[in-house]
C-alpha atoms as a PDB file:
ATOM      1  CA  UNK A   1      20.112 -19.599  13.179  1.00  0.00           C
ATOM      2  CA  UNK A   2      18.215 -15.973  13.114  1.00  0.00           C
ATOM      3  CA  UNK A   3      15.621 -15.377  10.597  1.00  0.00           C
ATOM      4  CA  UNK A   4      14.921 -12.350   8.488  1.00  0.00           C
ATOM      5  CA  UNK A   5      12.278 -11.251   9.535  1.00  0.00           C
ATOM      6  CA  UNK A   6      10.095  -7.943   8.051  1.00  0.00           C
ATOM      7  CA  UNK A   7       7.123  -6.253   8.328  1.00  0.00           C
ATOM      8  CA  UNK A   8       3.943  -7.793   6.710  1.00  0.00           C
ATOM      9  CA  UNK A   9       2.963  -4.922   5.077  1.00  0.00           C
ATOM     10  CA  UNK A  10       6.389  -4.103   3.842  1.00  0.00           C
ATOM     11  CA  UNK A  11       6.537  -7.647   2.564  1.00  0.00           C
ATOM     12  CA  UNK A  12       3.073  -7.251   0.258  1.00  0.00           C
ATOM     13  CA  UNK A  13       4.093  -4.286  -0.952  1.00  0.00           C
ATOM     14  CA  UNK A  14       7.573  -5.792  -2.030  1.00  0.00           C
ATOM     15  CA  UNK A  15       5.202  -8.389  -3.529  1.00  0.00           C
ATOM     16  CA  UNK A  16       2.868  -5.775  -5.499  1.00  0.00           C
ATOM     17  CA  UNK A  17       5.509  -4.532  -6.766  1.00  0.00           C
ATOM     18  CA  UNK A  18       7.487  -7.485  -7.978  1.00  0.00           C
ATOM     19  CA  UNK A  19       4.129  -8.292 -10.077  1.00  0.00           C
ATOM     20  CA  UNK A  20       4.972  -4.877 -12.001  1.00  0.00           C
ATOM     21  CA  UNK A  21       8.296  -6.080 -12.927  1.00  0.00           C
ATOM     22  CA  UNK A  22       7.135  -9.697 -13.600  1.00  0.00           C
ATOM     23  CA  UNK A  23       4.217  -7.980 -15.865  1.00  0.00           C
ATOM     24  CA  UNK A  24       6.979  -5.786 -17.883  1.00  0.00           C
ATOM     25  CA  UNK A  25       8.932  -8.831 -18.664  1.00  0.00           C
ATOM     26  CA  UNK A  26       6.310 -11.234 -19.454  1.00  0.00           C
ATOM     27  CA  UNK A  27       5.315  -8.015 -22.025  1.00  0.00           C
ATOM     28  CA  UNK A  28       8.772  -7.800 -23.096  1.00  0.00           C
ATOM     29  CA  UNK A  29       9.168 -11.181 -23.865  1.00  0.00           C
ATOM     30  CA  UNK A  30       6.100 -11.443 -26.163  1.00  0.00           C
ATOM     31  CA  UNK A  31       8.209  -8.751 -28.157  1.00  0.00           C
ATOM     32  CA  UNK A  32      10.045 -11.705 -29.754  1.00  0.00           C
ATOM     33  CA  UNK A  33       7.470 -13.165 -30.546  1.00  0.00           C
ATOM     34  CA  UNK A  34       6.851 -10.777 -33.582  1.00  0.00           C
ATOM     35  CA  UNK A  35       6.222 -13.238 -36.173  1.00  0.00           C
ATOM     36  CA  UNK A  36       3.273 -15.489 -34.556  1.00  0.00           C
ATOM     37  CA  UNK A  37       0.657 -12.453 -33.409  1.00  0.00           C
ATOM     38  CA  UNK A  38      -1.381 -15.124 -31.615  1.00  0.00           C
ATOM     39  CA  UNK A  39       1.626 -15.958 -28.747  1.00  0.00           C
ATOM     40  CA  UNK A  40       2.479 -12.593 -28.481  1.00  0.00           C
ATOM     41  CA  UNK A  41      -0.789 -11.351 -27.778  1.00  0.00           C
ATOM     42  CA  UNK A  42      -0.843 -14.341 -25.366  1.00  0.00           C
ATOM     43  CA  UNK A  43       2.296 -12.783 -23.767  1.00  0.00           C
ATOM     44  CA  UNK A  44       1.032  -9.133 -23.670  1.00  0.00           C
ATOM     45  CA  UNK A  45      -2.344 -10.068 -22.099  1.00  0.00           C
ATOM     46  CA  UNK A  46      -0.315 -12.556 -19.172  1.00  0.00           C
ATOM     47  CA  UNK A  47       1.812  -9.184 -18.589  1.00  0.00           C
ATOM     48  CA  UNK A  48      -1.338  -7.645 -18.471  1.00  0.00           C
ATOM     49  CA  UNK A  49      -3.206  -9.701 -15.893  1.00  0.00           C
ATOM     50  CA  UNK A  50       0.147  -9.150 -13.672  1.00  0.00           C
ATOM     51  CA  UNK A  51       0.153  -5.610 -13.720  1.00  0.00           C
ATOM     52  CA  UNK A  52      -3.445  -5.766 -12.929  1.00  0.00           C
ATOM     53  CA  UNK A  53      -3.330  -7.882 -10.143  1.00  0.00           C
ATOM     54  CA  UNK A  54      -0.114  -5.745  -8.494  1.00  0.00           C
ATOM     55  CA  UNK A  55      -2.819  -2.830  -8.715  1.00  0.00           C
ATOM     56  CA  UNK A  56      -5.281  -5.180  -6.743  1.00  0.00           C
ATOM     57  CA  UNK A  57      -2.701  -6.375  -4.282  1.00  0.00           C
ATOM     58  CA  UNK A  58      -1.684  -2.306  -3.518  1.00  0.00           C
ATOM     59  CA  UNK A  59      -5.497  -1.591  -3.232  1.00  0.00           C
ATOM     60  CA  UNK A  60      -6.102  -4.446  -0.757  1.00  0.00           C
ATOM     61  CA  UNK A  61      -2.630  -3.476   1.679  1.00  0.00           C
ATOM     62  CA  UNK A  62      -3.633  -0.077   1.354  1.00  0.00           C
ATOM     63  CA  UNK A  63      -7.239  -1.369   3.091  1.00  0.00           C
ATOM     64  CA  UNK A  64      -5.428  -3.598   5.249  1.00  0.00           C
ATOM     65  CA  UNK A  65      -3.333  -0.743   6.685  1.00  0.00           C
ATOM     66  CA  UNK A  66      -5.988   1.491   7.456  1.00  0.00           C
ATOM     67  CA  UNK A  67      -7.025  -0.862   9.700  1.00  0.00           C
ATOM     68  CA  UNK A  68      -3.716  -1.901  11.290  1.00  0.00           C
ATOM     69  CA  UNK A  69      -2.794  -0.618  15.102  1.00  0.00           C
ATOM     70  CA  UNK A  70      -0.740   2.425  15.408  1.00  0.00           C
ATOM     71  CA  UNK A  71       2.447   1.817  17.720  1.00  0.00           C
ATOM     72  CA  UNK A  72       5.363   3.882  18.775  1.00  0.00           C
ATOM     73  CA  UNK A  73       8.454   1.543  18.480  1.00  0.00           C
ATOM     74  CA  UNK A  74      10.094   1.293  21.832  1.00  0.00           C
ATOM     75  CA  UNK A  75      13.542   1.208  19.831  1.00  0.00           C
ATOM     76  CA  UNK A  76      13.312   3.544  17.359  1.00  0.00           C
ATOM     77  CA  UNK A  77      10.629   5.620  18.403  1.00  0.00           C
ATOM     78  CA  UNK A  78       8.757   5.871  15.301  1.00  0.00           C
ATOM     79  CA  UNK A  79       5.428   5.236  14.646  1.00  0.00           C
ATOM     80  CA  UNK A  80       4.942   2.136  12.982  1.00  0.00           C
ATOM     81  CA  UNK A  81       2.190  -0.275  12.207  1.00  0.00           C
ATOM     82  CA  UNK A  82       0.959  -3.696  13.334  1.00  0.00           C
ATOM     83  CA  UNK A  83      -1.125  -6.708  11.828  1.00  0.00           C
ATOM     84  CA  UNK A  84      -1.636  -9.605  13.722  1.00  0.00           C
ATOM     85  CA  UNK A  85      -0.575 -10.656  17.356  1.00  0.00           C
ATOM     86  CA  UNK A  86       3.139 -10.147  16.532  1.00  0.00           C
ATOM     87  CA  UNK A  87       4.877  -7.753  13.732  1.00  0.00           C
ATOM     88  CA  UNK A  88       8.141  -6.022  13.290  1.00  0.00           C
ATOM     89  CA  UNK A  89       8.490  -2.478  13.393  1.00  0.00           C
ATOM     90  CA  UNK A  90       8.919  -0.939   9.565  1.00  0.00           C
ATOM     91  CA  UNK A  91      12.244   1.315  10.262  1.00  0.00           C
ATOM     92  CA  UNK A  92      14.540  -0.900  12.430  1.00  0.00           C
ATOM     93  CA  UNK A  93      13.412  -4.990  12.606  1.00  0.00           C
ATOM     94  CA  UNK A  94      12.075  -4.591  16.301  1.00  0.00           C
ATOM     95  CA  UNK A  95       9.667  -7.205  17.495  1.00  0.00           C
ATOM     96  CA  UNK A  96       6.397  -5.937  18.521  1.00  0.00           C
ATOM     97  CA  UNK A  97       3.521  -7.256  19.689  1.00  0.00           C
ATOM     98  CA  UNK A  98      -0.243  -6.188  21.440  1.00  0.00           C
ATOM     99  CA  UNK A  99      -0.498  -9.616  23.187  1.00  0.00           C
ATOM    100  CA  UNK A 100       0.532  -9.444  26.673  1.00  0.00           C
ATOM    101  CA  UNK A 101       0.998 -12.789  26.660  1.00  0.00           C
ATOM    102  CA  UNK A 102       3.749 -12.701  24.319  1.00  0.00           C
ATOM    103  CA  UNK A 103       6.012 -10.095  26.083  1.00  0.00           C
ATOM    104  CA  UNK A 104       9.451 -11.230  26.454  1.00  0.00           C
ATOM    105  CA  UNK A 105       9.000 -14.076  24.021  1.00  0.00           C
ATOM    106  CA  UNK A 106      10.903 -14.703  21.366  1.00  0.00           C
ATOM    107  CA  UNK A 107       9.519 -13.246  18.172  1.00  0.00           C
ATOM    108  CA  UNK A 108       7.937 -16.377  15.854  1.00  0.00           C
ATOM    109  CA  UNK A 109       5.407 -15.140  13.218  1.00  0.00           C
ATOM    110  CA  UNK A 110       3.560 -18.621  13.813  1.00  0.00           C
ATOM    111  CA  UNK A 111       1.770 -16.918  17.033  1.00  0.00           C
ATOM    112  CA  UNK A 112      -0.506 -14.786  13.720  1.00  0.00           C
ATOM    113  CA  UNK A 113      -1.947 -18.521  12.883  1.00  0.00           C
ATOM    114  CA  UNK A 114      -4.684 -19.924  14.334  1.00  0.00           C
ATOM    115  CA  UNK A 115      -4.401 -23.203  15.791  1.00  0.00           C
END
C-alpha cells in the first residue's frame, strides 16, 4: 500500500495555516455567543491564541528553511529543499536523500528518527 508522502516543510506550512482557519472559526463561533459576554470573550481570545501560534509556527519554518540543504531534483530539476536524512522534493513527490547510505532504498520517513 503506497503512502502519501510530502515535503516537511510543505506539511508545517499546511499546518500554520490550518491554525488561521481554526482561529477564524473558533472567533466565529463565539459570535453566537452574544448574550453571555464572558464565553464569547472566552471564544475570541482561544481564536486568538490560534492565530498567534500559526504566526509562531510560520516564523519557526521560515528559520528552519534557511537552514535546510539546497538540492536540484534529479526528476524535475528544480531546486528544492531538504530536512533531515530523507525528504521529498516540493514540485513532484521525488524521494531525496544526502545519506549515501540510503541510495536506492525505499523512501521511509522513519530513517529522520533517531534510534
Amino acid at each position: 500500500m503506497a503512502k502519501n508522502y510530502s515535503s516537511k516543510i510543505n506539511k508545517i506550512r499546511t499546518f500554520a495555516l490550518s491554525l488561521v482557519f481554526i482561529g477564524f472559526i473558533i472567533m466565529y463561533v463565539g459570535i453566537y455567543f452574544k448574550s453571555h459576554p464572558w464565553v464569547m470573550t472566552i471564544f475570541m481570545l482561544l481564536g486568538f491564541l490560534a492565530i498567534i501560534g500559526s504566526t509562531v509556527v510560520y516564523f519557526w519554518i521560515g528559520m528552519l528553511s534557511t537552514k535546510a540543504v539546497q538540492v536540484q531534483c534529479p526528476n524535475c530539476g528544480k531546486v528544492t529543499k531538504v530536512l533531515g536524512r530523507v525528504d521529498m522534493c516540493m514540485y513532484c513527490n521525488e524521494p531525496l536523500t544526502l545519506d549515501p547510505e540510503l541510495e536506492g532504498e525505499e523512501f521511509n520517513e522513519d530513517y529522520n528518527k533517531k534510534n
